[in-house]
Protein backbone atom coordinates (compact mmCIF):
# COMPACT_ATOMS: atom_id res chain seq x y z
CA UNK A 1 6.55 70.23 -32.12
CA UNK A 2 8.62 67.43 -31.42
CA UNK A 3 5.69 64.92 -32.94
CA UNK A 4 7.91 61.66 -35.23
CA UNK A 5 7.37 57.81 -35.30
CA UNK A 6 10.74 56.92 -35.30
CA UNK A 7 12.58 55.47 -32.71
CA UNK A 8 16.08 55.55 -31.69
CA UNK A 9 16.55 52.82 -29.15
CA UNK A 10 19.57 50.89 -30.55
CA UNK A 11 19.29 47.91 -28.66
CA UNK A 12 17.02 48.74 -26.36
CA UNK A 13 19.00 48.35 -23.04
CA UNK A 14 17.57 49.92 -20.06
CA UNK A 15 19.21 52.16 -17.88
CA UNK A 16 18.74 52.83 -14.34
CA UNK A 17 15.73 54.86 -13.84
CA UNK A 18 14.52 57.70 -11.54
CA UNK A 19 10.56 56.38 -11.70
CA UNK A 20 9.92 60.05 -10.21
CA UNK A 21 11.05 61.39 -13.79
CA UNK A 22 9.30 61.55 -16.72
CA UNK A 23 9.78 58.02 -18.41
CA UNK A 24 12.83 57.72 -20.36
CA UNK A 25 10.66 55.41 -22.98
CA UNK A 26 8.00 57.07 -23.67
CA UNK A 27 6.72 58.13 -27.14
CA UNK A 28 7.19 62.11 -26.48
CA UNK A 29 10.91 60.86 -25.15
CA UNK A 30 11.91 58.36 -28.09
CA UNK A 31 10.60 61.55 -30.19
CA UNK A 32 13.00 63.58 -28.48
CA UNK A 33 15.92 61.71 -28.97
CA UNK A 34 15.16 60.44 -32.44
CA UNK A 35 15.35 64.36 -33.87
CA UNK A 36 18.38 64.88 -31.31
CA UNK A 37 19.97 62.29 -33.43
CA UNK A 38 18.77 63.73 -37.51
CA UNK A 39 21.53 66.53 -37.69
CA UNK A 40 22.83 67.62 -40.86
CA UNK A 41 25.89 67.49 -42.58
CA UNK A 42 25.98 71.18 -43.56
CA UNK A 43 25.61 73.93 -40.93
CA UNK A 44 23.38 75.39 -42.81
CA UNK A 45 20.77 72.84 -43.29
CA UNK A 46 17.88 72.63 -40.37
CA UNK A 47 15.56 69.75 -39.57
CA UNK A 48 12.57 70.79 -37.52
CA UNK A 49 10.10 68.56 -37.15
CA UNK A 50 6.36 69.23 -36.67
CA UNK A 51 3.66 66.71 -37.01
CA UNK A 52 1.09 68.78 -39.65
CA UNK A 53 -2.61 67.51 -40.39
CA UNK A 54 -4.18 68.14 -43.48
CA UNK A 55 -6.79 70.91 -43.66
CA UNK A 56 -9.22 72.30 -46.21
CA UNK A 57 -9.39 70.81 -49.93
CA UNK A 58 -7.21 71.37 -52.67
CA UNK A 59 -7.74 74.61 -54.30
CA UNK A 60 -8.56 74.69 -58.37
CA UNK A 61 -6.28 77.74 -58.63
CA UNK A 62 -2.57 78.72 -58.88
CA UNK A 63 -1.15 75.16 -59.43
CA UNK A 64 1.80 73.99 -60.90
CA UNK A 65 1.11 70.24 -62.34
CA UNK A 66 4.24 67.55 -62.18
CA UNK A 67 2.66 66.50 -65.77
CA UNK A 68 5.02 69.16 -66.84
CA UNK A 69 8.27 67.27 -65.81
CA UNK A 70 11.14 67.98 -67.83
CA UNK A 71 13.41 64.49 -67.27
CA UNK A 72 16.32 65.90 -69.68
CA UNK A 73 17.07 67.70 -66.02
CA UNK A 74 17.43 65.24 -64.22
CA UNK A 75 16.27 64.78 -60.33
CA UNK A 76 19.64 63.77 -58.88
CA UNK A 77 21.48 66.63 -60.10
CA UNK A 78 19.04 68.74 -58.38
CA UNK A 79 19.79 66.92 -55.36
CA UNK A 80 23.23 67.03 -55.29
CA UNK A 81 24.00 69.25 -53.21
CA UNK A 82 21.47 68.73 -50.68
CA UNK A 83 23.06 64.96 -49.83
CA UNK A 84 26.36 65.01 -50.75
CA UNK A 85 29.32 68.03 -50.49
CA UNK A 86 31.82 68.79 -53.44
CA UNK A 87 34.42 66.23 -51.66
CA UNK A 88 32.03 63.52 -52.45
CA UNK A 89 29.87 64.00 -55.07
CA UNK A 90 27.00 61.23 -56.16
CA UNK A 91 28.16 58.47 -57.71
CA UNK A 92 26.39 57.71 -61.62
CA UNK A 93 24.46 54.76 -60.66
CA UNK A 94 23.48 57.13 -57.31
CA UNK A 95 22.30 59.51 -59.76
CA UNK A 96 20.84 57.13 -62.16
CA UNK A 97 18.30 55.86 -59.30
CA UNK A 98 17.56 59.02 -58.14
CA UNK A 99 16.69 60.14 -61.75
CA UNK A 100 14.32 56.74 -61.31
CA UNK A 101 12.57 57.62 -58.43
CA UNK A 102 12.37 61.80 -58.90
CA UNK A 103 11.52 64.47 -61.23
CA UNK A 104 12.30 67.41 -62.29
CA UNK A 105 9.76 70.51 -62.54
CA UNK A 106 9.42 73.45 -64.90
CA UNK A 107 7.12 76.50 -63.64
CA UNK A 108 6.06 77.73 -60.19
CA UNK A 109 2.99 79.20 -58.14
CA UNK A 110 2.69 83.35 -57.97
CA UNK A 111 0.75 84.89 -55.15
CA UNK A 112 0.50 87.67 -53.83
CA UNK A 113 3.97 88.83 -55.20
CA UNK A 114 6.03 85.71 -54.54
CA UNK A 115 6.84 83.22 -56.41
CA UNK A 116 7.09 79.50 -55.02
CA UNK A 117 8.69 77.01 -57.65
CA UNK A 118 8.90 73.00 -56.72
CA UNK A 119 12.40 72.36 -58.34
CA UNK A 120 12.46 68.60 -57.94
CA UNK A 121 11.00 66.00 -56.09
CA UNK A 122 12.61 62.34 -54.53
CA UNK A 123 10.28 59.92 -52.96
CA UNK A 124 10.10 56.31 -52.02
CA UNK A 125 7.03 54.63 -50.42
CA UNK A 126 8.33 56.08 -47.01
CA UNK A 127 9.57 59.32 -47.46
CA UNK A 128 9.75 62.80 -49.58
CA UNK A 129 12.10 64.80 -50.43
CA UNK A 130 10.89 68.16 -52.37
CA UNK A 131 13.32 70.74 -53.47
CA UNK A 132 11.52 74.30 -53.78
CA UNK A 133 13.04 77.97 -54.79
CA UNK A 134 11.65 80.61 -53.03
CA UNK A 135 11.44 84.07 -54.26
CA UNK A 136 9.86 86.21 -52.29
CA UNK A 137 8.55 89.92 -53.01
CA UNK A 138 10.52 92.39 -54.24
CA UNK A 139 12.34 94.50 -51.36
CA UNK A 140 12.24 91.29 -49.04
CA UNK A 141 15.41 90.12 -47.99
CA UNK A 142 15.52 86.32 -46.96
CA UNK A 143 19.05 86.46 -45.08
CA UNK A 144 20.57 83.42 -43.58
CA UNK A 145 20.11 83.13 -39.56
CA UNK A 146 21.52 81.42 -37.00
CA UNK A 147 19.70 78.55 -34.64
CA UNK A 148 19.73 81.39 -31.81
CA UNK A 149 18.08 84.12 -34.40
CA UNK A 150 15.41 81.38 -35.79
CA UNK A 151 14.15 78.99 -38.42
CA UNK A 152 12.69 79.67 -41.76
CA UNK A 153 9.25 77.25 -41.34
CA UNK A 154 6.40 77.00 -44.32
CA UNK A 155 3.72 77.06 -41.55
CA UNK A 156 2.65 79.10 -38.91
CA UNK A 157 0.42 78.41 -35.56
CA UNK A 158 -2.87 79.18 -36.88
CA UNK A 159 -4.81 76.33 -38.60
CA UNK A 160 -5.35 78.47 -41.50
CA UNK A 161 -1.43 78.22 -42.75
CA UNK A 162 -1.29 74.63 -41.92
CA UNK A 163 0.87 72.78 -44.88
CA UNK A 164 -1.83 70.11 -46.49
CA UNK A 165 -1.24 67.36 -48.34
CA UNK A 166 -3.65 65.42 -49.90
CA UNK A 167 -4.67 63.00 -52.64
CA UNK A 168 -6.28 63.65 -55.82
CA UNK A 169 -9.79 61.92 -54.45
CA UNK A 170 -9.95 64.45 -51.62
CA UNK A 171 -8.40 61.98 -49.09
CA UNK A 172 -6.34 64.02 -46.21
CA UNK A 173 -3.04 62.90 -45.35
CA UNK A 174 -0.68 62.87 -42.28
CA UNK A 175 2.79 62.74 -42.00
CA UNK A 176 5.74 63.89 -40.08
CA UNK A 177 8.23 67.11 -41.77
CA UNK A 178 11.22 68.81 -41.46
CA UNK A 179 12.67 71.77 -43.04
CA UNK A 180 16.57 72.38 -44.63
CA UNK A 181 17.96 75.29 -45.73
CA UNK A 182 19.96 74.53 -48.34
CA UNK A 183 23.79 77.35 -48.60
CA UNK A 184 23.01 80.50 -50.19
CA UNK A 185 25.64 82.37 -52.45
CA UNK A 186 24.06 85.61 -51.56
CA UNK A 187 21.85 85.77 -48.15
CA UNK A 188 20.84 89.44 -49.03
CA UNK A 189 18.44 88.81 -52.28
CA UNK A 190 15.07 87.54 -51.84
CA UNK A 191 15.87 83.77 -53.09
CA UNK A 192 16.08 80.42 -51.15
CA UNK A 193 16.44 77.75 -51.70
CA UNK A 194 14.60 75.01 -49.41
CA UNK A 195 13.97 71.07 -49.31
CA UNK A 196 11.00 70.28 -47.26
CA UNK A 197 11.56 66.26 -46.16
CA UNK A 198 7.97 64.37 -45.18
CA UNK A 199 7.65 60.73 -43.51
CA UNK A 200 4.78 58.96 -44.28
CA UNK A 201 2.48 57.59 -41.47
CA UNK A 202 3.23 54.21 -41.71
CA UNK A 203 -0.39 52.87 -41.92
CA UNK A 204 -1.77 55.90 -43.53
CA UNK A 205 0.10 58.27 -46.29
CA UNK A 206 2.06 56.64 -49.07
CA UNK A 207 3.93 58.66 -51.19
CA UNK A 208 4.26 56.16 -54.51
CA UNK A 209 0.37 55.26 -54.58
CA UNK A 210 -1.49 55.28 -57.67
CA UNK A 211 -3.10 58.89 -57.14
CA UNK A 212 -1.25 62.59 -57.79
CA UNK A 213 -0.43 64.21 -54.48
CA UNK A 214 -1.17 68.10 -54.13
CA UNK A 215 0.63 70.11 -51.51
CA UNK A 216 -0.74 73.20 -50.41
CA UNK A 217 1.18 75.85 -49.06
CA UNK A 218 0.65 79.28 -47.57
CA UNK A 219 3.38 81.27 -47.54
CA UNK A 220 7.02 81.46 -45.17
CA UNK A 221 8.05 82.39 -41.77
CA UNK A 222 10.85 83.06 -39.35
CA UNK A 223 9.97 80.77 -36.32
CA UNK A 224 12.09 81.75 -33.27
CA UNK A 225 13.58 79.17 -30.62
CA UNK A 226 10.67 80.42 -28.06
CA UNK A 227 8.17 79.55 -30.89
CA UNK A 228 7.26 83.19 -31.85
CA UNK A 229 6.42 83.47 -35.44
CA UNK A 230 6.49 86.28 -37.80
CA UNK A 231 5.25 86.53 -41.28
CA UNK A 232 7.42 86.94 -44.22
CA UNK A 233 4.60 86.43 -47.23
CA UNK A 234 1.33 85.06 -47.05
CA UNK A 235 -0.20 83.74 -50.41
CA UNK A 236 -2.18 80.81 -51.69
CA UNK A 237 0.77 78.25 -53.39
CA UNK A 238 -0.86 74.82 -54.82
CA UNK A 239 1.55 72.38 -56.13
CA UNK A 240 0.32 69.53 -57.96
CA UNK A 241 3.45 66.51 -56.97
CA UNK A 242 1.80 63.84 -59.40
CA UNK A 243 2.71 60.28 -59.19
CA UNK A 244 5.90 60.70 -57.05
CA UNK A 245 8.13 57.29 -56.04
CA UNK A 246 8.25 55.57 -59.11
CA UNK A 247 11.72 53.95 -59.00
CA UNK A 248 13.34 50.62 -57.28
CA UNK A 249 11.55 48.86 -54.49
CA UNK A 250 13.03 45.71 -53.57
CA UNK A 251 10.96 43.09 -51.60
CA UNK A 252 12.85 40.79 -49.21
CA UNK A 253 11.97 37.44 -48.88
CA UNK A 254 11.86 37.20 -44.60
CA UNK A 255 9.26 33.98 -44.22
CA UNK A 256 10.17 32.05 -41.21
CA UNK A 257 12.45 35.05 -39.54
CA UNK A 258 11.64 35.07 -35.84
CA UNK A 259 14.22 35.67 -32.79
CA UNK A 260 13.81 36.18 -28.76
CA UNK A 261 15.12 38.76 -26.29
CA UNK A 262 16.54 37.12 -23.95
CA UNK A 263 16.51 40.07 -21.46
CA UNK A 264 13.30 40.59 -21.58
CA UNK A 265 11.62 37.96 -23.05
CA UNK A 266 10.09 39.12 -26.02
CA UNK A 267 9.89 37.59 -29.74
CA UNK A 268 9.88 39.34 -32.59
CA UNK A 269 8.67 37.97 -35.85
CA UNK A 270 9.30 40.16 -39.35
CA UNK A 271 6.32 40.66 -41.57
CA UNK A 272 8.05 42.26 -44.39
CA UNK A 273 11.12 44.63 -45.24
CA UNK A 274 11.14 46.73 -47.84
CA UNK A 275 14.54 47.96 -49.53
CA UNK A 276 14.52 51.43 -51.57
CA UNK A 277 17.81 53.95 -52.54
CA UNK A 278 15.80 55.65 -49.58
CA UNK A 279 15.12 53.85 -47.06
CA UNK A 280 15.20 50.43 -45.05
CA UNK A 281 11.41 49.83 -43.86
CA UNK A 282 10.57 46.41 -41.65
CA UNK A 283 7.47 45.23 -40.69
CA UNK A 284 7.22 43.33 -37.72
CA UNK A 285 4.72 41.58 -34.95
CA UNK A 286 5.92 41.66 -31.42
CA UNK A 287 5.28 39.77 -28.41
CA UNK A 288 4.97 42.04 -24.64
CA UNK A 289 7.92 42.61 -22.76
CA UNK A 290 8.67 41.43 -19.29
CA UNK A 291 9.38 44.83 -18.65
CA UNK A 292 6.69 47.83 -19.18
CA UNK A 293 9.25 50.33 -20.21
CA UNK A 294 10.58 48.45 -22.69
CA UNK A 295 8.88 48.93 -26.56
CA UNK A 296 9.77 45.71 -28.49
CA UNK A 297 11.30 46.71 -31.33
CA UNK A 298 13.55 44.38 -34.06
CA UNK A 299 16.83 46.05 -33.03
CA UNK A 300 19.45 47.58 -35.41
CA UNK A 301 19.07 46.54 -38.95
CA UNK A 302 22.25 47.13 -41.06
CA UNK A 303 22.88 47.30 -44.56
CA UNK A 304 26.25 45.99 -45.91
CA UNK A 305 27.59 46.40 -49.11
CA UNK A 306 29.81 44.26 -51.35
CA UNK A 307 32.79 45.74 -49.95
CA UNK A 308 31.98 45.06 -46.66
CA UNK A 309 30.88 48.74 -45.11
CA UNK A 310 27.83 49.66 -43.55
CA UNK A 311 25.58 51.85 -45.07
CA UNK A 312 25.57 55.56 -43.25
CA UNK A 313 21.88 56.44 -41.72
CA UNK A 314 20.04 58.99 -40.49
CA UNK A 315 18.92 56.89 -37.58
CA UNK A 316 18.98 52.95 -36.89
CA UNK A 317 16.61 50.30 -35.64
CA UNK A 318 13.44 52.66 -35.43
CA UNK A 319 10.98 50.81 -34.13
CA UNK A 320 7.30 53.14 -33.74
CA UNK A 321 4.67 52.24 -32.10
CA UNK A 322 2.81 50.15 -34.93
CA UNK A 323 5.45 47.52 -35.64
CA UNK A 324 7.56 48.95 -38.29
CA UNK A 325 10.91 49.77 -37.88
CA UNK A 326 13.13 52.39 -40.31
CA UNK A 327 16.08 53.63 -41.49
CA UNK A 328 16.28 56.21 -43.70
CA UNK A 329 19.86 56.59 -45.72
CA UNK A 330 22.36 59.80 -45.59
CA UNK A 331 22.33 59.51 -48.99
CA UNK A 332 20.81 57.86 -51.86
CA UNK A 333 21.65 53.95 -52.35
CA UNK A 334 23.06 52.36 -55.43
CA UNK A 335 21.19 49.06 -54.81
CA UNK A 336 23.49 47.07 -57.20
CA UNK A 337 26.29 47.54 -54.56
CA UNK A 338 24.49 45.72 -51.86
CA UNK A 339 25.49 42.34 -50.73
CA UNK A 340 22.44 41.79 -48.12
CA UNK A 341 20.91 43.01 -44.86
CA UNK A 342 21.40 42.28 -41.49
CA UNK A 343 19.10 41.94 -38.84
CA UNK A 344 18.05 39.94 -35.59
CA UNK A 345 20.84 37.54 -36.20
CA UNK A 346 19.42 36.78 -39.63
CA UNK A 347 21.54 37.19 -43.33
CA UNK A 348 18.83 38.75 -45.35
CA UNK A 349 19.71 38.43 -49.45
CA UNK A 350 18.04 40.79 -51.85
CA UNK A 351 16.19 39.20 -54.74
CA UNK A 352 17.03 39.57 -58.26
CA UNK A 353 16.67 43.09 -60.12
């Protein structure tokens, strides 16, 4: 289950190891500790990651198309409550970019008695964030549960309810999810409300390309903590995401940006970094380390604002195992408050916007 590319080695300092044990550095490990790390502010939103392959093609039926975006709506107020609390609410120019890079949706997907509605939809190059209602039959109750009861998941085992996610020209995608349930006034109707978060494969899946992505969807489940599953609904729920990740993407100018670890003695050279409201991506080329349990990775990567604080992450300095390093915001960034990034000793400015 436990199947992400990020990493969450900080600086990457080893530790005195029992080479008996499974290795400490290893992919499944760094996969481990990176979801250890993505807990949410609310006690009632979940993140449980599965890595899901796309399967079958995109059925010509029961699709709800993003064409139909109603923008008077308004993506970040549809979002608000999914990244911030009432204490602190998004901030207008917050909003403003999330209106840039989302949309809003009118209409949902019936089958089989339920009714599956994509509410809104956030994406940068990187990553996905898709608000959905769920109603499901009448006389099914979807009540809130506790981590030792289970997990509401969109999937089950069998390849048949696999989510898929593909392009308009047939082309399967992969990428990395998580689920959150988002608080629920009244956990004995037959309404949720869910956002379903995706990560891109970095050399694969990009979510603001120049094709309409369609999710497909077969229905909701109640996934236990040993892994059982149980049907809620089963149906056949097509939703047609469009061209998603429209908004900011700022280029950094990092020619020439090359440091060494001294410890053990690799050099890392950045490619490219790529600033979004979302997300902090950096592309990098790595040298071998003198030490096999050591990835190479660019380190932590910080962005500071005008004021001087540190913008609040998910997870820092994420190196996976093709050279690209990530970190993905708490919450959406106003861009205009940044005063550069930090990262291998270097002062990286942002261009004009």
């Amino acid at each position: 289950m436990k199947r992400d590319w990020f990493d969450l080695l900080e600086d990457y300092q080893a530790q005195p190891l029992d080479l008996d044990e499974e290795n400490p550095y290893s992919s499944s490990r760094i996969r481990e500790m990176t979801m250890k790390r993505m807990t949410d502010k609310k006690t009632k939103r979940r993140r449980l990651p599965v890595r899901l392959l796309t399967a079958a093609a995109v059925a010509a039926v029961l699709t709800v198309s993003a064409l139909a975006v109603s923008r008077v709506l308004g993506a970040g107020e549809m979002f608000q409550d999914y990244f911030t609390d009432d204490a602190q609410p998004l901030t207008s120019a917050q909003l403003e970019a999330v209106d840039q890079m989302g949309a809003a949706f009118e209409g949902g997907v019936t089958s089989n008695g339920a009714t599956i509605t994509p509410v809104a939809i956030l994406a940068d190059r990187q990553f996905c964030y898709l608000r959905l209602h769920i109603q499901a039959p009448e006389g099914v109750v979807l009540p809130d549960y506790t981590e030792e009861e289970g997990y509401y998941q969109l999937f089950s085992p069998e390849q048949e309810h696999f989510l898929s996610l593909k392009a308009a020209d047939g082309t399967k995608l992969d990428y990395t999810s998580s689920l959150d349930v988002l608080p629920d006034d009244d956990p004995t109707d037959n309404e949720k409300d869910l956002v379903l978060w995706l990560a891109s494969d970095p050399d694969g899946t990009v979510f603001n390309g120049d094709q309409p992505l369609y999710l497909t969807l077969h229905g909701l489940w109640l996934q236990t903590p040993d892994k059982d599953y149980t049907s809620i609904f089963e149906g056949e729920f097509v939703l047609d995401l469009g061209l998603c990740g429209q908004g900011t993407s700022l280029e950094l100018d990092v020619a020439g940006m090359t440091w060494t670890n001294e410890t053990y003695d690799f050099t890392i050279t950045l490619e490219e970094m790529t600033l979004t409201p979302l997300s902090l991506t950096a592309r990098y080329t790595a040298t071998q380390s003198n030490d096999p349990r050591i990835w190479p990775g660019v380190g932590p990567m910080e962005v500071v604002l005008k004021d001087g604080s540190t913008v609040s992450a998910l997870n820092k300095g994420a190196p996976d195992m093709n050279g690209c390093a990530v970190q993905v915001f708490d919450t959406p960034l106003d861009l205009e408050q940044v005063a550069y990034v930090r990262c291998g000793g270097y002062q990286i400015q942002l261009p004009p916007f």
